[in-house]
PDB file of N, CA and C in Angstrom:
ATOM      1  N   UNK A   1     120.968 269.386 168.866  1.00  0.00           N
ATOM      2  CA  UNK A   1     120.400 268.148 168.413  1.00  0.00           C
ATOM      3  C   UNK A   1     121.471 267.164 167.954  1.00  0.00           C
ATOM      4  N   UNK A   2     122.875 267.703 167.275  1.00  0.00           N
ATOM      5  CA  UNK A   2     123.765 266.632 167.028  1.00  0.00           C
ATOM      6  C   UNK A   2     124.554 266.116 167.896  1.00  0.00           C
ATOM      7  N   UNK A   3     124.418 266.637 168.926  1.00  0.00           N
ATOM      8  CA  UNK A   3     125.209 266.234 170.250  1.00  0.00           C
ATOM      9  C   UNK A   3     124.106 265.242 170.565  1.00  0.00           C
ATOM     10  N   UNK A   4     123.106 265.039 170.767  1.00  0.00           N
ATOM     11  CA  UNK A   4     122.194 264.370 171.451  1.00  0.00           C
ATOM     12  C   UNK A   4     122.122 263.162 170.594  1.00  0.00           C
ATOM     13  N   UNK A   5     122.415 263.434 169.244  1.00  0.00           N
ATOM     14  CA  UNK A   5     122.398 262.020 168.348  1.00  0.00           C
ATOM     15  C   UNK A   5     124.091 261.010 168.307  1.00  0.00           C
ATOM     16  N   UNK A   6     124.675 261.689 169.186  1.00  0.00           N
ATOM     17  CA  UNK A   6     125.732 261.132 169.046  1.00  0.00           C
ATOM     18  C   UNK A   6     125.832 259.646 168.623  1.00  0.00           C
ATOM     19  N   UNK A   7     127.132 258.912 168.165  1.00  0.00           N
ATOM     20  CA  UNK A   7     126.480 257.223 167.547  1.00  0.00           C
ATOM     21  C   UNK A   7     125.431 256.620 167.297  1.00  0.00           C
ATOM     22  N   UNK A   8     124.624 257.704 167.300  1.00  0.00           N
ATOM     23  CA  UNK A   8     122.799 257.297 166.783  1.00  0.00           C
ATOM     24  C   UNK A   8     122.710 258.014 165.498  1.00  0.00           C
ATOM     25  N   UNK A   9     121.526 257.918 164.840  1.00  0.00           N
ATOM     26  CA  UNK A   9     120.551 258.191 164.104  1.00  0.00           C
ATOM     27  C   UNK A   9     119.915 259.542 164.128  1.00  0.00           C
ATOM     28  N   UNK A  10     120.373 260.873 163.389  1.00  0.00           N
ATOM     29  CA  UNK A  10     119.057 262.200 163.728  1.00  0.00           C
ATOM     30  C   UNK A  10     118.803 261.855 162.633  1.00  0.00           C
ATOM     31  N   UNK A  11     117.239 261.926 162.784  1.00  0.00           N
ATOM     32  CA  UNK A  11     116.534 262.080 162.070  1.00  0.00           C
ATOM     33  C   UNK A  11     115.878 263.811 161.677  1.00  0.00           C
ATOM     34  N   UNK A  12     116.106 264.464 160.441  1.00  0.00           N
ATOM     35  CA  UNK A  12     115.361 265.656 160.236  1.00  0.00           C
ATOM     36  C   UNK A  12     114.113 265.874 159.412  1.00  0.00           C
ATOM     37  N   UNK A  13     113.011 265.892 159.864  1.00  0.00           N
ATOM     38  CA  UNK A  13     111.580 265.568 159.313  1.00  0.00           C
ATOM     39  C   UNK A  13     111.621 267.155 158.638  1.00  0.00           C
ATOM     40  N   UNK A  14     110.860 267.135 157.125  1.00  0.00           N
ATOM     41  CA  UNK A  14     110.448 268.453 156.606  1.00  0.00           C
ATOM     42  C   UNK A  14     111.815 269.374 156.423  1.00  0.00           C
ATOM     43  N   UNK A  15     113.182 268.700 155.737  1.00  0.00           N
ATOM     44  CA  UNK A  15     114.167 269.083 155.385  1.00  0.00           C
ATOM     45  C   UNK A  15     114.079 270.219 154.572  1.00  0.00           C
ATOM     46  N   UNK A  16     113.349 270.060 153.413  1.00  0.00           N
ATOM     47  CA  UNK A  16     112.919 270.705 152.395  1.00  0.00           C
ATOM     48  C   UNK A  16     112.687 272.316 153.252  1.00  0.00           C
ATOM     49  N   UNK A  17     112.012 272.423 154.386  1.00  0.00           N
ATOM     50  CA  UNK A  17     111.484 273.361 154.545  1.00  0.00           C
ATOM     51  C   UNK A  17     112.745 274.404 155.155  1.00  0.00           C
ATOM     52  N   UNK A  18     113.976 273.783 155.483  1.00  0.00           N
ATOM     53  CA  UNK A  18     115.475 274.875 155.999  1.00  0.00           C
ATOM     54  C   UNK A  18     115.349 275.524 155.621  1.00  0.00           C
ATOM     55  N   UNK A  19     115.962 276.815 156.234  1.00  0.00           N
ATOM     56  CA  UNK A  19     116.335 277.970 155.530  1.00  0.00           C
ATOM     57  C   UNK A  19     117.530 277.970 154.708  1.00  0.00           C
ATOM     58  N   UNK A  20     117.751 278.687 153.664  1.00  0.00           N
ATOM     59  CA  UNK A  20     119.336 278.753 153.067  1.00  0.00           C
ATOM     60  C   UNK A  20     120.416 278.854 153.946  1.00  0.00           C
ATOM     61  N   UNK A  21     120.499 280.026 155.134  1.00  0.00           N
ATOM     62  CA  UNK A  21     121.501 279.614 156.227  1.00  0.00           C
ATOM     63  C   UNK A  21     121.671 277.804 156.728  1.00  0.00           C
ATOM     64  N   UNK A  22     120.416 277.616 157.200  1.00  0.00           N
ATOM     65  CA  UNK A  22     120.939 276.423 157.821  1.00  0.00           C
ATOM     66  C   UNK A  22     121.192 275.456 156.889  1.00  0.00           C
ATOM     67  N   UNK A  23     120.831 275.402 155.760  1.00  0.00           N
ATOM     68  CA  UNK A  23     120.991 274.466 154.722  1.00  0.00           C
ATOM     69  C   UNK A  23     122.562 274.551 154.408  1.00  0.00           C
ATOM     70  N   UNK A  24     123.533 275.349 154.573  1.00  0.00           N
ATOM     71  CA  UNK A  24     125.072 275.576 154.708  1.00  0.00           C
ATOM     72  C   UNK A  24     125.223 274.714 155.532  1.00  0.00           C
ATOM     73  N   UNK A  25     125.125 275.025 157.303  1.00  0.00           N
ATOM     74  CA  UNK A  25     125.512 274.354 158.351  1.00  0.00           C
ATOM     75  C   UNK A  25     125.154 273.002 158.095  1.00  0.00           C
ATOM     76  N   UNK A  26     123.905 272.359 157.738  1.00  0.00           N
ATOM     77  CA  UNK A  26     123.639 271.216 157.470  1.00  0.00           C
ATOM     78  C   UNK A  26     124.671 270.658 156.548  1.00  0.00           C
ATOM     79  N   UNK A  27     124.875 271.240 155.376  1.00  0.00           N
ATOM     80  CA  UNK A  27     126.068 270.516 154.521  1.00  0.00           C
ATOM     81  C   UNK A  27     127.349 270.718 154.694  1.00  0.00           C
ATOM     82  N   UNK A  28     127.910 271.424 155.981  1.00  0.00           N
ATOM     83  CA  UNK A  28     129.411 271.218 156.614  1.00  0.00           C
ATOM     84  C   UNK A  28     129.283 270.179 157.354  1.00  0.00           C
ATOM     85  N   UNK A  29     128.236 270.025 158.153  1.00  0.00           N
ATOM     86  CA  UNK A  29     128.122 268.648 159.092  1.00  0.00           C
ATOM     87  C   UNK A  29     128.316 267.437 158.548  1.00  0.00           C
ATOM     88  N   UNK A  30     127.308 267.278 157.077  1.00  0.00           N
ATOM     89  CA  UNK A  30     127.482 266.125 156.012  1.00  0.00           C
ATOM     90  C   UNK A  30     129.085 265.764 155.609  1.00  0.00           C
ATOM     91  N   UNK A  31     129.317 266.751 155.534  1.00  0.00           N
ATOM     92  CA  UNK A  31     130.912 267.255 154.547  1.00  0.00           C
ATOM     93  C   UNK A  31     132.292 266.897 155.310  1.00  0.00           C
ATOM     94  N   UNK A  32     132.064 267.441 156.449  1.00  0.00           N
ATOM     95  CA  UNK A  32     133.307 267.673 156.926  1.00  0.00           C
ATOM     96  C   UNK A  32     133.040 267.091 158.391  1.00  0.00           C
ATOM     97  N   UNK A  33     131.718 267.014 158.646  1.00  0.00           N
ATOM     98  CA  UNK A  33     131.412 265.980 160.283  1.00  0.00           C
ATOM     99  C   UNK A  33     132.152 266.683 161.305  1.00  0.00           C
ATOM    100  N   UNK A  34     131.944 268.462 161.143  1.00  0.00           N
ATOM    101  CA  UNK A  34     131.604 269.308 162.511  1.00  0.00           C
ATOM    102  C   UNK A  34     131.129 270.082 162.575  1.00  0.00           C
ATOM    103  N   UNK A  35     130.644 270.713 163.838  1.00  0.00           N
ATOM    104  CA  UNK A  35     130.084 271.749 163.900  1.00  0.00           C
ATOM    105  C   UNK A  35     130.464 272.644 165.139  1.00  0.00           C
ATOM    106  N   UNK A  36     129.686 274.012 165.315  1.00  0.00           N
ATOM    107  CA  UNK A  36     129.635 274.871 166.255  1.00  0.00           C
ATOM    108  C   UNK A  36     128.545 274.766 166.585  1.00  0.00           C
ATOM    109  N   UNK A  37     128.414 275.351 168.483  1.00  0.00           N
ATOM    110  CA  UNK A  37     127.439 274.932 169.318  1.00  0.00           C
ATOM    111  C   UNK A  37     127.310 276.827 169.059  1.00  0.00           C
ATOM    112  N   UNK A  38     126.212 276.971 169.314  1.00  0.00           N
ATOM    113  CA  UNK A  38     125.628 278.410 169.500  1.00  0.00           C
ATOM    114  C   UNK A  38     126.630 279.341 170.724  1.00  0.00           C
ATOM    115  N   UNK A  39     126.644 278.859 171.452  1.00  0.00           N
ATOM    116  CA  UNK A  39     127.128 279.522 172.351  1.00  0.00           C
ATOM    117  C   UNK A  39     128.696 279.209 172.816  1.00  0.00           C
ATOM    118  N   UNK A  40     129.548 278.790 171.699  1.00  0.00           N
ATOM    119  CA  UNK A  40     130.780 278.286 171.989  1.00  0.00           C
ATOM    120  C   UNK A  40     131.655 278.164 170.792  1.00  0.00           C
ATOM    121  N   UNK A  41     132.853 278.667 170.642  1.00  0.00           N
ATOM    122  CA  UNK A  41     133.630 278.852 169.764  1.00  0.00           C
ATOM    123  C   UNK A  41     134.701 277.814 169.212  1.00  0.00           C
ATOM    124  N   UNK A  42     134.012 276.866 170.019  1.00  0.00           N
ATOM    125  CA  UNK A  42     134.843 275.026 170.023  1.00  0.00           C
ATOM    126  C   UNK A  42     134.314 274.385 168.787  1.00  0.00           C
ATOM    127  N   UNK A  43     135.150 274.078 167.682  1.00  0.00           N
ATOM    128  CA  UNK A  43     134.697 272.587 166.830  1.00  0.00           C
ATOM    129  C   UNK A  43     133.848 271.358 167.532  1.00  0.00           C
ATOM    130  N   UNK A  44     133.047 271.411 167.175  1.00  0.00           N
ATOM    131  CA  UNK A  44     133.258 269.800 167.595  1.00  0.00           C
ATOM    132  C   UNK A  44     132.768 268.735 166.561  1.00  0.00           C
ATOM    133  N   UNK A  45     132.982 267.625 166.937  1.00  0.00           N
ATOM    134  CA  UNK A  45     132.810 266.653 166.163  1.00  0.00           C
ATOM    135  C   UNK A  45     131.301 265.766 165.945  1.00  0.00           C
ATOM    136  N   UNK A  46     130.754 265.482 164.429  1.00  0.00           N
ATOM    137  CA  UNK A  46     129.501 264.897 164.882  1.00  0.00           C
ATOM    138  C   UNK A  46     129.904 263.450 164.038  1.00  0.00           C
ATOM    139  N   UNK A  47     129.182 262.582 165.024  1.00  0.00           N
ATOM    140  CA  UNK A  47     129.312 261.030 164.569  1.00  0.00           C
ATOM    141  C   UNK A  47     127.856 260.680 164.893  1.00  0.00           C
ATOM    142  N   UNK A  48     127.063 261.145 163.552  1.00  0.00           N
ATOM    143  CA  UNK A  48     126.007 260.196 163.564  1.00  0.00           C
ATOM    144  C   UNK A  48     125.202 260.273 162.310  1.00  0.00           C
ATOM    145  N   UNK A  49     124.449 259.379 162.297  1.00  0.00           N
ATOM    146  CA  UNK A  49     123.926 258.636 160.720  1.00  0.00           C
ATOM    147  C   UNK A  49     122.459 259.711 160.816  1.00  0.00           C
ATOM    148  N   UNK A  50     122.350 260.300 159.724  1.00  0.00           N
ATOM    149  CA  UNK A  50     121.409 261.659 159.028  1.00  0.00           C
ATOM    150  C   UNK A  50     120.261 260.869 158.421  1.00  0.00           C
ATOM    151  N   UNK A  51     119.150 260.568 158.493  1.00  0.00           N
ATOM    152  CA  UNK A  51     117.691 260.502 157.903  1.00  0.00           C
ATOM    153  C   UNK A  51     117.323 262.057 157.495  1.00  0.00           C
ATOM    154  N   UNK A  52     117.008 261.853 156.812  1.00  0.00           N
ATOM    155  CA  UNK A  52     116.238 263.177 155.907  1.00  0.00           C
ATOM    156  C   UNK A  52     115.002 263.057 155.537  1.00  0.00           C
ATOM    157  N   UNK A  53     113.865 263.356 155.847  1.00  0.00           N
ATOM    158  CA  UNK A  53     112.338 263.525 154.650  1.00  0.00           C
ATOM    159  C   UNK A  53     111.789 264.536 154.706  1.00  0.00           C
ATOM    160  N   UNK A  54     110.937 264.845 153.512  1.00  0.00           N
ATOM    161  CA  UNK A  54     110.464 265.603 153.241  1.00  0.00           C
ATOM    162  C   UNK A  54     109.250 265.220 152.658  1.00  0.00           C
ATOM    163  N   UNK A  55     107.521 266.311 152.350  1.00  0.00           N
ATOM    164  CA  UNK A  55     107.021 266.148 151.209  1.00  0.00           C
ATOM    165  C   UNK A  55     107.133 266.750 150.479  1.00  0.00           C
ATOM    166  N   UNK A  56     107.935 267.135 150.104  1.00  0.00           N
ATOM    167  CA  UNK A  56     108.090 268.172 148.932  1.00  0.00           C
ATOM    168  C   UNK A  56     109.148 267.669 147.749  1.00  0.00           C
ATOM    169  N   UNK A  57     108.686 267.807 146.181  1.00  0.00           N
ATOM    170  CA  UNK A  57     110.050 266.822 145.669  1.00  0.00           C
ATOM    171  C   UNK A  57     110.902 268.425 145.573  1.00  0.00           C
ATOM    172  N   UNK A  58     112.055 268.037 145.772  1.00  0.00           N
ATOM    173  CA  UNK A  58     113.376 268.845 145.859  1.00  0.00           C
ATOM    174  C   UNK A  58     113.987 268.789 144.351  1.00  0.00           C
ATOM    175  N   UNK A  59     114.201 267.751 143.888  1.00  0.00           N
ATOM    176  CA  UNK A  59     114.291 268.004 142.330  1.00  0.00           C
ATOM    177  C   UNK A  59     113.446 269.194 141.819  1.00  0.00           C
ATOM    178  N   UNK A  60     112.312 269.754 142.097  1.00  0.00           N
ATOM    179  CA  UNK A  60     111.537 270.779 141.595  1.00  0.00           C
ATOM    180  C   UNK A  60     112.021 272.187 141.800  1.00  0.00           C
ATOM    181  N   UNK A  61     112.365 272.263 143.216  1.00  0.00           N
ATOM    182  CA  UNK A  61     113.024 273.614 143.788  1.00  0.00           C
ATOM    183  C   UNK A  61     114.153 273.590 144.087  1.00  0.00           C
ATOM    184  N   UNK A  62     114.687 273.965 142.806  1.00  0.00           N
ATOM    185  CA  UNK A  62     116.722 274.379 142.338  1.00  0.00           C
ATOM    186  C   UNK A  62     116.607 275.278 143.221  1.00  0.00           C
ATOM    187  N   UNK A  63     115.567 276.280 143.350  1.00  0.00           N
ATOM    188  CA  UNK A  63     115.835 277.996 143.651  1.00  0.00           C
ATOM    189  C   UNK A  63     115.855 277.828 144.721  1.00  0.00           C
ATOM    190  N   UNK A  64     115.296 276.882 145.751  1.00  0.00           N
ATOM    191  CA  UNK A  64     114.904 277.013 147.213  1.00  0.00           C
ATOM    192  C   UNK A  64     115.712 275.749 147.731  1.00  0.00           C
ATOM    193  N   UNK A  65     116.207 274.939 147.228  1.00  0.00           N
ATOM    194  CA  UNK A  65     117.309 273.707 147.979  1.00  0.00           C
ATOM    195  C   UNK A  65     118.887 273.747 147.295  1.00  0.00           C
ATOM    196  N   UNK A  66     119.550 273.962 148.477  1.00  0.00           N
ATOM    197  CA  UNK A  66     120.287 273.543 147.619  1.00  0.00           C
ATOM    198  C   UNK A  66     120.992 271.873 146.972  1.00  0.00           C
ATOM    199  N   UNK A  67     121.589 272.725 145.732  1.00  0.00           N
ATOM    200  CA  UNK A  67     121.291 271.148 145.082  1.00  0.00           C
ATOM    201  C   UNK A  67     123.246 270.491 145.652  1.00  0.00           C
ATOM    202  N   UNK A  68     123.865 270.887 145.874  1.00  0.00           N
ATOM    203  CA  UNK A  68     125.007 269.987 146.825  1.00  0.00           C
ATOM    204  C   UNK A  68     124.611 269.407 147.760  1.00  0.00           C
ATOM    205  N   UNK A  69     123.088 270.332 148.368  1.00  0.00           N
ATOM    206  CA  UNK A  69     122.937 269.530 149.969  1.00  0.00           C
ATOM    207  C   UNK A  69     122.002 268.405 149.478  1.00  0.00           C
ATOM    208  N   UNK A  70     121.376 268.384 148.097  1.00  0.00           N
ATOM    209  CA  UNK A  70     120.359 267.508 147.755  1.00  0.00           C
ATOM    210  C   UNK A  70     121.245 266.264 147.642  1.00  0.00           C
ATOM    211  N   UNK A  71     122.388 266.303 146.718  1.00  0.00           N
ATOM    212  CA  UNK A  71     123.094 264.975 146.382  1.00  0.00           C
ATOM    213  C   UNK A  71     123.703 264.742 147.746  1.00  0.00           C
ATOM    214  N   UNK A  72     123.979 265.352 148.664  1.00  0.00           N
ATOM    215  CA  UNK A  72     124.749 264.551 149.813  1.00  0.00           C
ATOM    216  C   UNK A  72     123.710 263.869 150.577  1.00  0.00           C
ATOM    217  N   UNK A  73     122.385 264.478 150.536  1.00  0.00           N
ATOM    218  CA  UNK A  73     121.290 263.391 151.364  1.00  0.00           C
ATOM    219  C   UNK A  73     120.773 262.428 150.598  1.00  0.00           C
ATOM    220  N   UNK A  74     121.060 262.724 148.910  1.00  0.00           N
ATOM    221  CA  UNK A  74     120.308 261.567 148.442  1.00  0.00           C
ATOM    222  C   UNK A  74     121.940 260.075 148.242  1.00  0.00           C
ATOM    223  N   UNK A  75     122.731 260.739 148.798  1.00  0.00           N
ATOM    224  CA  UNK A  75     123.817 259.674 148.522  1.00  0.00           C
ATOM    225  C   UNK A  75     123.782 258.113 149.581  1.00  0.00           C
TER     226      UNK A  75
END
């Protein structure tokens, strides 16, 4: 999906609902703007602008979000 958003916009609907694994990968992408493709041992680079929503308030669930990945989407 971040390859496909390249100089665009991904949008991730129902953030709240990640798992703790991907909620890591999500905040190296934020962080450091790369990633690994599933099937390939190459860096690569992501250049594109992150929308986030959710219904759920995330301020509520410390235990279930994490809260580094909360301040980098609410920044």
């Amino acid at each position: 999906m971040i390859s496909r958003a390249a100089g665009g916009t991904l949008f991730l609907d129902e953030v709240g609902e990640l798992s703790p694994r991907v909620q890591v990968k999500l905040l190296r992408v934020l962080q450091e703007g790369t990633y690994n493709r599933i099937d390939e041992d190459r860096e690569r680079t992501a250049r594109c602008r992150v929308v986030a929503a959710t219904h759920r308030k995330l301020e509520d669930e410390r235990d279930a979000f994490r809260d580094d990945l909360y301040y980098r989407l609410a920044a």
